[in-house]
Protein backbone atom coordinates (compact mmCIF):
# COMPACT_ATOMS: atom_id res chain seq x y z
CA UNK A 1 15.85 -10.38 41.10
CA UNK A 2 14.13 -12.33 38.19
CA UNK A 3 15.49 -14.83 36.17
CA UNK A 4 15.08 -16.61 32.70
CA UNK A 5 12.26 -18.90 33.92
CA UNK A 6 9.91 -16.20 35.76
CA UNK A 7 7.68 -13.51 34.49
CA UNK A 8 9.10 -10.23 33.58
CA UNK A 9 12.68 -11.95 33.84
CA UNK A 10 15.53 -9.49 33.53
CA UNK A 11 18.70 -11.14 34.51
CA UNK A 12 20.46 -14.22 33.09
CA UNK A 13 23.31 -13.55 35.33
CA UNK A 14 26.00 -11.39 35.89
CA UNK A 15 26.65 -9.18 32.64
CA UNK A 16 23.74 -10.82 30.49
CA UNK A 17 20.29 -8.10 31.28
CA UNK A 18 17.49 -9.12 29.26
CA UNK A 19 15.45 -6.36 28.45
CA UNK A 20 11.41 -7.39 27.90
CA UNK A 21 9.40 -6.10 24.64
CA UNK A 22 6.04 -4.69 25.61
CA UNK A 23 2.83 -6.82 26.01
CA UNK A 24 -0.89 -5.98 25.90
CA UNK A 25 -2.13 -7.38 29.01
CA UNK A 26 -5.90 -5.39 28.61
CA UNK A 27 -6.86 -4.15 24.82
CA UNK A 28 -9.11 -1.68 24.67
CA UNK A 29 -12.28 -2.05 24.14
CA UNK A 30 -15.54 -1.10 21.20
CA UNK A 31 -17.42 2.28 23.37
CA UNK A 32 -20.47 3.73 22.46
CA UNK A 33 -21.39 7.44 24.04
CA UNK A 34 -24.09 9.58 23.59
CA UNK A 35 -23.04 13.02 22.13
CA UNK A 36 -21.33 15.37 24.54
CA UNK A 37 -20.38 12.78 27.07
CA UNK A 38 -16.66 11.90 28.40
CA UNK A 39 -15.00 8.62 28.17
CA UNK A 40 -11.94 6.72 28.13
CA UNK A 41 -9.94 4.32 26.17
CA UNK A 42 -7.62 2.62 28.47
CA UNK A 43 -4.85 -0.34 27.82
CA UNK A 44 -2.81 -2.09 30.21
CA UNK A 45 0.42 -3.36 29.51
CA UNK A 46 3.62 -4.41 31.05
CA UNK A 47 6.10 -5.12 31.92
CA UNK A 48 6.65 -1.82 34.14
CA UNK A 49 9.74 -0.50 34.72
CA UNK A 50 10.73 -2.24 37.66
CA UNK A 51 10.56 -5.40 35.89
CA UNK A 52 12.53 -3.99 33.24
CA UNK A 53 16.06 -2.28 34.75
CA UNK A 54 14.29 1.27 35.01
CA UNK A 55 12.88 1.85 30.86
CA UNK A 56 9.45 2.61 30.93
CA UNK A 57 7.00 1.72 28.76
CA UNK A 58 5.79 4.90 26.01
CA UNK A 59 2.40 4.69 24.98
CA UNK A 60 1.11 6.94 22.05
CA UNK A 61 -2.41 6.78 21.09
CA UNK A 62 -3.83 6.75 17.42
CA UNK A 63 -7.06 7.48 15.98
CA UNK A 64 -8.07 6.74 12.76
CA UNK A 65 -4.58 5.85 11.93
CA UNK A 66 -3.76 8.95 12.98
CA UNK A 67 -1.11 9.80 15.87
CA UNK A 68 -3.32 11.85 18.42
CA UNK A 69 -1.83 14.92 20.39
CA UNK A 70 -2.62 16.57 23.52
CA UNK A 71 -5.44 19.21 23.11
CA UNK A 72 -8.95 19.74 22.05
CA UNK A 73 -10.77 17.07 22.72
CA UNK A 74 -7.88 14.92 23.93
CA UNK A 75 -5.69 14.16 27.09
CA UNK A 76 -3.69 11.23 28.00
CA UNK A 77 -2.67 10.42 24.56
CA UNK A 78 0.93 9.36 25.79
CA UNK A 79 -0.48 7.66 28.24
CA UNK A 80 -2.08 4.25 29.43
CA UNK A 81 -5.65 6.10 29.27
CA UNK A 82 -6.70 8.12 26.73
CA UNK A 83 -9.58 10.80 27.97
CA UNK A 84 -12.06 12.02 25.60
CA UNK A 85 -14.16 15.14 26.28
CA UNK A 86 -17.60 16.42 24.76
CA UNK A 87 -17.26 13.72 22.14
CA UNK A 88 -19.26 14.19 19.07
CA UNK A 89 -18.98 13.01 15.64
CA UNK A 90 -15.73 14.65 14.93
CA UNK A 91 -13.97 11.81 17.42
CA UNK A 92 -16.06 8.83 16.39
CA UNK A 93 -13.90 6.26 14.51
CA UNK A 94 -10.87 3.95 15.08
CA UNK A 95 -8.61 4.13 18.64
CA UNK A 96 -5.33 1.79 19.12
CA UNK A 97 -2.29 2.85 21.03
CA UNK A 98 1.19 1.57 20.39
CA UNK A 99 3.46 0.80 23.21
CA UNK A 100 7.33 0.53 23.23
CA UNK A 101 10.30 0.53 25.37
CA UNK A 102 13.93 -0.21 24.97
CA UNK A 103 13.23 -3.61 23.72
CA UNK A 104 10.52 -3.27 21.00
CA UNK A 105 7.04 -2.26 20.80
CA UNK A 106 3.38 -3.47 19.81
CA UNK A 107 0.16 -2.48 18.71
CA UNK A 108 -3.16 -3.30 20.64
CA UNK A 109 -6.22 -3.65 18.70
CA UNK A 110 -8.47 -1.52 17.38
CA UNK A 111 -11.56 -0.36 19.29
CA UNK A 112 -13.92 1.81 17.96
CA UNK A 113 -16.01 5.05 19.50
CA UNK A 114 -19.42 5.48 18.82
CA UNK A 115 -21.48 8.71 19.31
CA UNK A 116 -24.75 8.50 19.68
């Protein structure tokens, strides 16, 4: 069990959880591709679930300020990596994923796609 004073604490005794907002612990980063290629925007973040009483972190992936879903070009987009297929100029532009749990949630940066 953690306490108050160590990472990813979740106890401050009997009765009193503390449940952790998400953290960006990797942002993603600016990619450049040449057209037709795969690639992947990834993020890391904690804390994971067992650091956290069991609630897991949800990720959802936006490009160009827009919420992506599964499909087309896309898979991974409610997850920590984000997997881009046959990119071309259609998916060049903005990426940034929000993560939440129980507690909160955040935004990583931005990072941008370039097809080449």
């Amino acid at each position: 069990m953690f306490y108050i004073n160590a990472p990813f604490s979740e106890d401050v005794g009997p009765g009193y959880p503390v449940y952790i907002s998400p953290f960006i612990v990797t942002q993603p980063v600016d990619t450049s591709v040449p057209t037709g290629a795969n690639t992947t925007m990834s993020v890391v973040a904690a804390p994971q679930a067992q650091y956290n009483r069991g609630y897991w972190l949800d990720y959802l992936w936006s490009f160009d300020d827009v919420p992506i879903t599964e499909g087309g070009y896309y898979t991974g987009s409610r997850g920590g990596e984000l997997i881009i297929t046959s990119a071309d100029a259609a998916v060049a532009g903005d990426y940034f994923v929000q993560v939440s749990n129980i507690s909160g949630s955040i935004s990583s940066s931005t990072a941008t796609l370039t097809v080449v």
